[in-house]
Structure formats: structure tokens, C-alpha cells
C-alpha atoms as a PDB file:
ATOM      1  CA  UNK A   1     164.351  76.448 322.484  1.00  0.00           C
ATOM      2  CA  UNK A   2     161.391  79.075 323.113  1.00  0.00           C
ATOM      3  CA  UNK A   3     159.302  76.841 320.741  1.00  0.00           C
ATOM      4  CA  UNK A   4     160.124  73.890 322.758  1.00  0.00           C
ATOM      5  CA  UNK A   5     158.967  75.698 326.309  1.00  0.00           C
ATOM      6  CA  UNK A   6     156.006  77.271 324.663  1.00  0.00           C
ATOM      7  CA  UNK A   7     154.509  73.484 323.664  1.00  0.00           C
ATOM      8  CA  UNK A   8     154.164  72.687 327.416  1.00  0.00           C
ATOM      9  CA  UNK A   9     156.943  70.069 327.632  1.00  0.00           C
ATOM     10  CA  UNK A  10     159.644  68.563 325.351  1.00  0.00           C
ATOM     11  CA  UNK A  11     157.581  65.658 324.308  1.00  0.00           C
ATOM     12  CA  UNK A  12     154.956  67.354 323.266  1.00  0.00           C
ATOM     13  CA  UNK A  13     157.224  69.843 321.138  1.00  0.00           C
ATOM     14  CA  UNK A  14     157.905  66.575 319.105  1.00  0.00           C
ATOM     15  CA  UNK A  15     155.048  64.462 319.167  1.00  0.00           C
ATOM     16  CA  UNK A  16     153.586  66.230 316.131  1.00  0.00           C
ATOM     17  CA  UNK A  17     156.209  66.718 314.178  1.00  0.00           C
ATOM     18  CA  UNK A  18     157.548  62.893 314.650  1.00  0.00           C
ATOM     19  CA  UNK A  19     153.938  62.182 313.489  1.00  0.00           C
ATOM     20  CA  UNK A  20     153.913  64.591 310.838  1.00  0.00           C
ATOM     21  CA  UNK A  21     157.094  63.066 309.230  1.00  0.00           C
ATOM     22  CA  UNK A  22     156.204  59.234 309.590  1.00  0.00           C
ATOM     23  CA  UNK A  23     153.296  60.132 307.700  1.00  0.00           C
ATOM     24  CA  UNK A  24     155.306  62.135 305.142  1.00  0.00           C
ATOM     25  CA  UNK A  25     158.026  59.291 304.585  1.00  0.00           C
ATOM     26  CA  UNK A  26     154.913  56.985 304.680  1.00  0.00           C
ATOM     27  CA  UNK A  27     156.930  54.829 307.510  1.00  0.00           C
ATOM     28  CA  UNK A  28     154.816  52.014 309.142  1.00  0.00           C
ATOM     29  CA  UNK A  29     155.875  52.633 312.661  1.00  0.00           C
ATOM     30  CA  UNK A  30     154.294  51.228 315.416  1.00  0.00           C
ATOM     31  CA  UNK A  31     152.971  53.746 318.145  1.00  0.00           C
ATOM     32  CA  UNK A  32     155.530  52.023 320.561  1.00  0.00           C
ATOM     33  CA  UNK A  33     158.014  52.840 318.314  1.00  0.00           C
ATOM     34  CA  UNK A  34     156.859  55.986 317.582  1.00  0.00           C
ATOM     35  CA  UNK A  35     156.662  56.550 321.296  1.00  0.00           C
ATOM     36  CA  UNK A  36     160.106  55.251 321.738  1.00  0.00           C
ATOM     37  CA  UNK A  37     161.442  58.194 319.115  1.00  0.00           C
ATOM     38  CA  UNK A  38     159.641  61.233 320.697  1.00  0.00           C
ATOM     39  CA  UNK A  39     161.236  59.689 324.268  1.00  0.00           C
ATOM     40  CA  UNK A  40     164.444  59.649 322.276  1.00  0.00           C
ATOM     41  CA  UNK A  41     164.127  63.340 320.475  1.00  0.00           C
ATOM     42  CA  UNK A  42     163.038  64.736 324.478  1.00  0.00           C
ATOM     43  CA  UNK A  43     166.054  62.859 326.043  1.00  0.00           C
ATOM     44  CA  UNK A  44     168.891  64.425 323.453  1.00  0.00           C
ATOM     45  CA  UNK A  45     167.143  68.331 323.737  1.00  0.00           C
ATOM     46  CA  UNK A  46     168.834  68.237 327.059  1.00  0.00           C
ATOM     47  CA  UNK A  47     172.584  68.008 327.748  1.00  0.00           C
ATOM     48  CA  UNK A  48     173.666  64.313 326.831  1.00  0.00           C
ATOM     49  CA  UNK A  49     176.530  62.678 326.335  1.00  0.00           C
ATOM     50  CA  UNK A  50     175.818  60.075 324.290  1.00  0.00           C
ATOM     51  CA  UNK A  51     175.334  62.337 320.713  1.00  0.00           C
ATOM     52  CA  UNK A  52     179.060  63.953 321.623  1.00  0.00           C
ATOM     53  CA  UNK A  53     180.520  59.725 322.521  1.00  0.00           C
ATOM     54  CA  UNK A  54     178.845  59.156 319.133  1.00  0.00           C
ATOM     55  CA  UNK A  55     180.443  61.726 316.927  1.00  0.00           C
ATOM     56  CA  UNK A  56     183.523  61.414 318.688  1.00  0.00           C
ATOM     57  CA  UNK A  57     184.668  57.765 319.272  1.00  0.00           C
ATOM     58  CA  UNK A  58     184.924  55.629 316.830  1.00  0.00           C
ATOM     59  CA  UNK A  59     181.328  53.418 316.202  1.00  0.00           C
ATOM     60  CA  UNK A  60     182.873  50.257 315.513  1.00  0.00           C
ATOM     61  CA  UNK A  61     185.065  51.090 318.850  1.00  0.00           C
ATOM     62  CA  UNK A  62     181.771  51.204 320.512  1.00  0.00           C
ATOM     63  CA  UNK A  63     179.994  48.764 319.329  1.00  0.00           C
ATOM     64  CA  UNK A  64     182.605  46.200 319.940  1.00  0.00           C
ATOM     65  CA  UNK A  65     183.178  47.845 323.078  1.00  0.00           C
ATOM     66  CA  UNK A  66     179.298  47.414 324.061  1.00  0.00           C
ATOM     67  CA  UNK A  67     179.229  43.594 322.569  1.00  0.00           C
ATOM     68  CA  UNK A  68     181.683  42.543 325.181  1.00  0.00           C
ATOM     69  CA  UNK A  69     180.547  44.137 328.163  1.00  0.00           C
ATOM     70  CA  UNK A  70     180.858  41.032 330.575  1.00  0.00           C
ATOM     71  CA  UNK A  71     177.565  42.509 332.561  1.00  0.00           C
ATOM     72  CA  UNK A  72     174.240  41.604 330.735  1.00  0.00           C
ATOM     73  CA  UNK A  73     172.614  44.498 331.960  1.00  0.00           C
ATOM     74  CA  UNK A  74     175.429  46.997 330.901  1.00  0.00           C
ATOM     75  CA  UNK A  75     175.860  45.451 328.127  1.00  0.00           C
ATOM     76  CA  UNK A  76     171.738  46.239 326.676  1.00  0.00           C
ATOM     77  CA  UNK A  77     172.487  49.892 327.982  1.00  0.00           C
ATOM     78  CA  UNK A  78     175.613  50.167 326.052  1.00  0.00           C
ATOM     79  CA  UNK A  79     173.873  48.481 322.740  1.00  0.00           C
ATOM     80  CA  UNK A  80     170.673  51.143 323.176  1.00  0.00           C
ATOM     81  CA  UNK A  81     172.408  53.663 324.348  1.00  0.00           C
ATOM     82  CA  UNK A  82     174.852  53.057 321.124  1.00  0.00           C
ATOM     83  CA  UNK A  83     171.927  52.761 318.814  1.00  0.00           C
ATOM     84  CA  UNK A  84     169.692  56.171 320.277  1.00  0.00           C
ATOM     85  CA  UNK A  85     173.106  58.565 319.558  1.00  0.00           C
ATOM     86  CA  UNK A  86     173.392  56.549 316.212  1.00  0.00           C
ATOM     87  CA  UNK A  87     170.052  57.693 315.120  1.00  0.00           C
ATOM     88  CA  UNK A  88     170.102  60.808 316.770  1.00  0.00           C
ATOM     89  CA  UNK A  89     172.908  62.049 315.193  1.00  0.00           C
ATOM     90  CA  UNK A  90     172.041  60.396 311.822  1.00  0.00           C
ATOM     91  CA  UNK A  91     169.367  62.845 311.539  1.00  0.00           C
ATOM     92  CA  UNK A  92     170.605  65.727 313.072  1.00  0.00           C
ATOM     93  CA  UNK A  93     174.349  66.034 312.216  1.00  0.00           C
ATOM     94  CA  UNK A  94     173.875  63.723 309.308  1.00  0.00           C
ATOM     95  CA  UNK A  95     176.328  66.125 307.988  1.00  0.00           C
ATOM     96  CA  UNK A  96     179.485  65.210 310.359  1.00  0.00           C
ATOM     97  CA  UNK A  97     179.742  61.671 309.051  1.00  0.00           C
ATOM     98  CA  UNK A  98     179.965  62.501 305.691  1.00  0.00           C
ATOM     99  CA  UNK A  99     182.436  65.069 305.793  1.00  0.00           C
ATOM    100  CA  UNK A 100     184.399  62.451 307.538  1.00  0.00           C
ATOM    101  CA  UNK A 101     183.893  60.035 304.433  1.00  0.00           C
ATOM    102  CA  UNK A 102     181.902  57.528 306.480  1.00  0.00           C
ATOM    103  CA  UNK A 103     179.582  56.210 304.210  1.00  0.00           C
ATOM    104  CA  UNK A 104     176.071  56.451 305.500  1.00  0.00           C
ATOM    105  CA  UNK A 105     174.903  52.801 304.849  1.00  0.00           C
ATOM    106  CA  UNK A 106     177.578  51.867 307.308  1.00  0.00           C
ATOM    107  CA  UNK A 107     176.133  53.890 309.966  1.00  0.00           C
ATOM    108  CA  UNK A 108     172.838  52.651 309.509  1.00  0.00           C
ATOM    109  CA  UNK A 109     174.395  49.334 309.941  1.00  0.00           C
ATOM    110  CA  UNK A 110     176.112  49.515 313.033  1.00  0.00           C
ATOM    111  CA  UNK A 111     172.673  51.277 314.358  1.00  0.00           C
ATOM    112  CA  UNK A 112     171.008  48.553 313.640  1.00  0.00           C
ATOM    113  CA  UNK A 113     173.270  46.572 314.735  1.00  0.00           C
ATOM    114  CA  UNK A 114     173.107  47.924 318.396  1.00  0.00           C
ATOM    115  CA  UNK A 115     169.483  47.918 318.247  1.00  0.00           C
ATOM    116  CA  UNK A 116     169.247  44.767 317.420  1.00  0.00           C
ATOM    117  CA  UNK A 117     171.447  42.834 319.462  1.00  0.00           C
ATOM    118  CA  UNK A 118     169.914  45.023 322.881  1.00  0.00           C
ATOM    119  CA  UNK A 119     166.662  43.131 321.627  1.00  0.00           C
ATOM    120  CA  UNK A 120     168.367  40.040 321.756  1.00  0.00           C
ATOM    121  CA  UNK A 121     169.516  40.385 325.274  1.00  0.00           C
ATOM    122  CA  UNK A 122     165.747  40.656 326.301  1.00  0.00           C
ATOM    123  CA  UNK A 123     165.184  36.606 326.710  1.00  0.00           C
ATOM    124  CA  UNK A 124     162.544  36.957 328.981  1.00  0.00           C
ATOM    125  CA  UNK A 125     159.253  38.977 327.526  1.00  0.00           C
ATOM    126  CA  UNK A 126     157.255  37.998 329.963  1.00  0.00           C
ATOM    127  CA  UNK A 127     159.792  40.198 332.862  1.00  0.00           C
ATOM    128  CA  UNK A 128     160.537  43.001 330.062  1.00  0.00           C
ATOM    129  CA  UNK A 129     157.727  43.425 327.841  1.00  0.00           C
ATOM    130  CA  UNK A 130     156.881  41.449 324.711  1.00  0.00           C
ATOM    131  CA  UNK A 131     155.691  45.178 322.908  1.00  0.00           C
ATOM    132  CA  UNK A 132     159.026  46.169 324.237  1.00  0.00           C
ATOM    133  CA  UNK A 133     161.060  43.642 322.561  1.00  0.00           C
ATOM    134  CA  UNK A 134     159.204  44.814 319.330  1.00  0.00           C
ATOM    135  CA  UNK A 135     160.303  47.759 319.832  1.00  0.00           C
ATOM    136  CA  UNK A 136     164.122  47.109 319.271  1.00  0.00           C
ATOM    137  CA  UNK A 137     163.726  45.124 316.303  1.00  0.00           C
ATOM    138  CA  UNK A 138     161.810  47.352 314.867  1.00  0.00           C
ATOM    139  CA  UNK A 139     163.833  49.766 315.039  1.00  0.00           C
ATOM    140  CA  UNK A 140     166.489  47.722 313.830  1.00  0.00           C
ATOM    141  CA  UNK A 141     164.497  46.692 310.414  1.00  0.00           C
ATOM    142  CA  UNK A 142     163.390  49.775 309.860  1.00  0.00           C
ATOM    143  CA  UNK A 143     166.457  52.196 311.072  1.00  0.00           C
ATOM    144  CA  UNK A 144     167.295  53.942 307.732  1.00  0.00           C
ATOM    145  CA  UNK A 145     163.529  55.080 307.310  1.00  0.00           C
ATOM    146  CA  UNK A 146     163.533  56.265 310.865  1.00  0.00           C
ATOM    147  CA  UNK A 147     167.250  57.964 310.371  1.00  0.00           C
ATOM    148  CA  UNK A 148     164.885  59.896 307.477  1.00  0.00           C
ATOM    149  CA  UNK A 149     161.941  60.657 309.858  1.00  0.00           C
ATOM    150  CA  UNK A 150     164.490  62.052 312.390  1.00  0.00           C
ATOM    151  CA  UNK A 151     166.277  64.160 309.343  1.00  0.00           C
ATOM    152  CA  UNK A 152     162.604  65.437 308.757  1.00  0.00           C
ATOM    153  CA  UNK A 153     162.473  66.367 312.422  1.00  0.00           C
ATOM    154  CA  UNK A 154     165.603  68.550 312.761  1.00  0.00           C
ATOM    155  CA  UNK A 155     164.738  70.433 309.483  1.00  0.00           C
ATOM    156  CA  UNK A 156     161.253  71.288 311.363  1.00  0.00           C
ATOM    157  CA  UNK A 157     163.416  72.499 314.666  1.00  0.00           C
ATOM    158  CA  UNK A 158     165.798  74.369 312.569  1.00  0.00           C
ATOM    159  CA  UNK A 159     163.025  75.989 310.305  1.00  0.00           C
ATOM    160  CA  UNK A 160     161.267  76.859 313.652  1.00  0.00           C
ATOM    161  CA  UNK A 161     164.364  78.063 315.052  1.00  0.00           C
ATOM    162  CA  UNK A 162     165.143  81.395 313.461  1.00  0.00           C
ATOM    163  CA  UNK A 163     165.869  83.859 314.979  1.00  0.00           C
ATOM    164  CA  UNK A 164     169.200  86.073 313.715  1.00  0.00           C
ATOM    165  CA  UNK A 165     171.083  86.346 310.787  1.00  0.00           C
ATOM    166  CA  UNK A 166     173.480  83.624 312.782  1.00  0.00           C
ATOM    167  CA  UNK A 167     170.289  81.149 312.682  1.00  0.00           C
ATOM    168  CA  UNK A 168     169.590  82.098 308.645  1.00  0.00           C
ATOM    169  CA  UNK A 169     173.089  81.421 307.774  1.00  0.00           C
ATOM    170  CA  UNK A 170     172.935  77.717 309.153  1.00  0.00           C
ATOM    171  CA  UNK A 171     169.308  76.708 308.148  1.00  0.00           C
ATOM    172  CA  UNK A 172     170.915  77.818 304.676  1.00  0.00           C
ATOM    173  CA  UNK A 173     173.783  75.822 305.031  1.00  0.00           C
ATOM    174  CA  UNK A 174     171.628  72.737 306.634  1.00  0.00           C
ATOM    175  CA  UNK A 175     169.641  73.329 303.402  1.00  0.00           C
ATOM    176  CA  UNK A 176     172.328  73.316 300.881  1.00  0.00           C
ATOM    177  CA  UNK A 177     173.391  69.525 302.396  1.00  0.00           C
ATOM    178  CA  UNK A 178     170.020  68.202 302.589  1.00  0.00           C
ATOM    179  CA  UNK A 179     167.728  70.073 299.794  1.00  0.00           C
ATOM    180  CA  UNK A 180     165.178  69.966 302.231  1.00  0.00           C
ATOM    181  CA  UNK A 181     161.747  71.211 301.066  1.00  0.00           C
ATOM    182  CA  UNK A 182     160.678  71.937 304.462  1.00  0.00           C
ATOM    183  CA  UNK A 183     163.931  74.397 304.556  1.00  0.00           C
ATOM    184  CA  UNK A 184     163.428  75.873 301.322  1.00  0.00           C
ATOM    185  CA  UNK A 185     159.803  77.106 302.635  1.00  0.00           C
ATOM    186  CA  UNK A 186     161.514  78.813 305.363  1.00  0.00           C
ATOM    187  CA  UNK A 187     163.945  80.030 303.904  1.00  0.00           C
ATOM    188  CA  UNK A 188     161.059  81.312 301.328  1.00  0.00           C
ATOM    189  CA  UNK A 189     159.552  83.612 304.336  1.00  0.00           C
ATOM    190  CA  UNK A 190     162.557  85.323 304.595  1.00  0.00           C
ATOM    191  CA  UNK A 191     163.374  86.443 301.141  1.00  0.00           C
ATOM    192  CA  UNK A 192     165.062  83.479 299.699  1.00  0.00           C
ATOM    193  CA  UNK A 193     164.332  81.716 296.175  1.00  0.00           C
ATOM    194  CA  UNK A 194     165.515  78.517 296.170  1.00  0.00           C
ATOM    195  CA  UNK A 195     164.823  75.253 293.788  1.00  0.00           C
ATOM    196  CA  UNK A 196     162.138  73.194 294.822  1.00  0.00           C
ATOM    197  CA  UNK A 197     161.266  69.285 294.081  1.00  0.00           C
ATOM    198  CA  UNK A 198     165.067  68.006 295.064  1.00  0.00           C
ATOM    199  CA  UNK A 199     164.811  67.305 298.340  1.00  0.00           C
ATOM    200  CA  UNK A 200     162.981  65.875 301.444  1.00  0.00           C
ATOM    201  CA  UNK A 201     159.735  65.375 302.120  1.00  0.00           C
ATOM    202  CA  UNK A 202     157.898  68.698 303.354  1.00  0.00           C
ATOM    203  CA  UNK A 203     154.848  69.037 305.654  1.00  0.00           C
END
């Protein structure tokens, strides 16, 4: 986290590299929806419970659970608070899911899903925010290429993140799932030779 202090504040920790990897996936995000992802990235650095409900419930328990929430206005919080720890752990712990045999195209579904069905629930742009409004369905339309910019994201914070042998060991393993170029360059600086041209998108 001593990257994430020295930037000044969490959001600016991520506002770069968010930028840096819409432009790498060549993603046409909006900057309200870019906005909305850096808010999301600085929310989950600190201790939140919705990336542990999310790999630990069931998501079609949630999502079912959120879609019949009597209350309107728990019911949006439920759906976006659903669809943030989809995406969030999407890209971070991308990993979990499939070692659990959930096919990723499903996630991305039920993300969308929540996303889009928060939007819905905002009837009134005039009292909410007609940019806002924008914002979920984008997000919805668009959630597997953001799912990629947030993968993009987490190999930056990992790369930036070593420190011991401990922190080598998992950017390795990290790398050996996702083939990340980004990874492979730091795992480069530190003595490792590893292919190149198989995976992500690198900065």
C-alpha cells in the first residue's frame, strides 16, 4: 500500500492507471464512467464487505435476493452494490471463479445484470442525474471490457507491489493465470525470462 499513500490519496493512486488501461484496451468510456471506476477501485482498497459477500454467496442468490428487495431504495443499493463487487472481483480475483468452474461469461452477465436493472430503478433523471443514469447502463453494455480494464489495473498494483520473495511468488502465480505482459515486465526486473506476446495488454 506504500505506493498508494505516496500518490497523495487513493484516487489518485488509480486515476492513471484506470486511464492508462482504457486507453490500452481501447475502451470508449465515458469520463463519468471512468470516474465511477476510480470511485469504485478507492472504495474496495479499504476494508469492504461487499468483494468477500461476492466471492462467498452465491451471485444468482444475490441477485435474486437484490431483485426482490420490497424497498426501492434498498433495492438500487443491493443491485450496485451487487454489480461494483462483481466487477471488482472480476478483475482482481478473476482467478477464484474459475477455479470454481463458473464460467466467466456468466459472471459478466449477472454484473450486468445488476447494473442494469439499478439504472432502471432511476425513473426520475431530473431528481438523480440524467449523466448518472448513463452511467449504469454503461456500465452494463460495456461490463466485460471494463472487467478487462480492471484486470489491467490489478496487474499494475501487483507489479508495483513487490516487495519479498512472498510478493514474487504471487505476481508469478497471478502471471501464470493471466499471461499478463505488464507482469512479465516485472517479473523481467527481477531476473525472470518469461514468453512475451500471449497475454494482456501492457502499458
Amino acid at each position: 500500500m506504500s505506493n498508494i499513500v505516496a500518490a497523495g490519496s487513493v484516487s489518485e493512486f488509480f486515476v492513471d492507471m484506470v486511464d492508462d488501461a482504457i486507453k490500452a484496451r481501447r475502451v470508449e468510456a465515458s469520463p463519468a464512467a471512468t470516474h465511477y471506476i476510480v470511485g469504485l477501485l478507492s472504495d474496495f482498497a479499504k476494508p469492504d464487505a461487499r468483494a468477500e459477500e461476492t466471492l462467498d454467496r452465491p451471485l444468482t442468490f444475490l441477485l435474486d435476493e437484490a431483485l426482490h428487495t420490497p424497498n426501492v431504495g434498498e433495492r438500487f443499493e443491493k443491485l450496485r452494490s451487487l454489480g461494483d463487487g462483481i466487477l471488482y472481483s472480476s478483475g482482481f480475483f478473476g482467478g477464484h471463479f474459475a477455479a470454481r468452474g463458473v464460467d466467466s461469461k456468466y459472471i459478466i452477465g449477472l454484473g450486468a445484470t445488476a447494473y442494469e436493472n439499478a439504472g432502471a430503478l432511476m425513473v426520475s433523471p431530473a431528481a438523480r442525474g440524467e449523466s448518472t443514469l448513463d452511467v449504469f447502463r454503461e456500465l452494463a453494455a460495456k461490463f466485460a471490457a471494463f472487467v478487462a480494464v480492471l484486470t489491467d489495473v490489478a496487474d499494475a498494483t501487483v507489479a508495483q507491489g513487490i516487495q519479498s520473495s512472498k510478493n514474487l511468488v504471487k505476481l508469478y502465480e497471478r502471471w501464470l493465470r493471466t499471461r499478463s505482459n505488464r507482469l512479465a515486465d516485472a517479473l523481467s526486473s527481477h531476473g525472470f525470462v518469461t514468453p512475451r506476446g500471449t497475454g494482456g495488454a501492457a502499458s
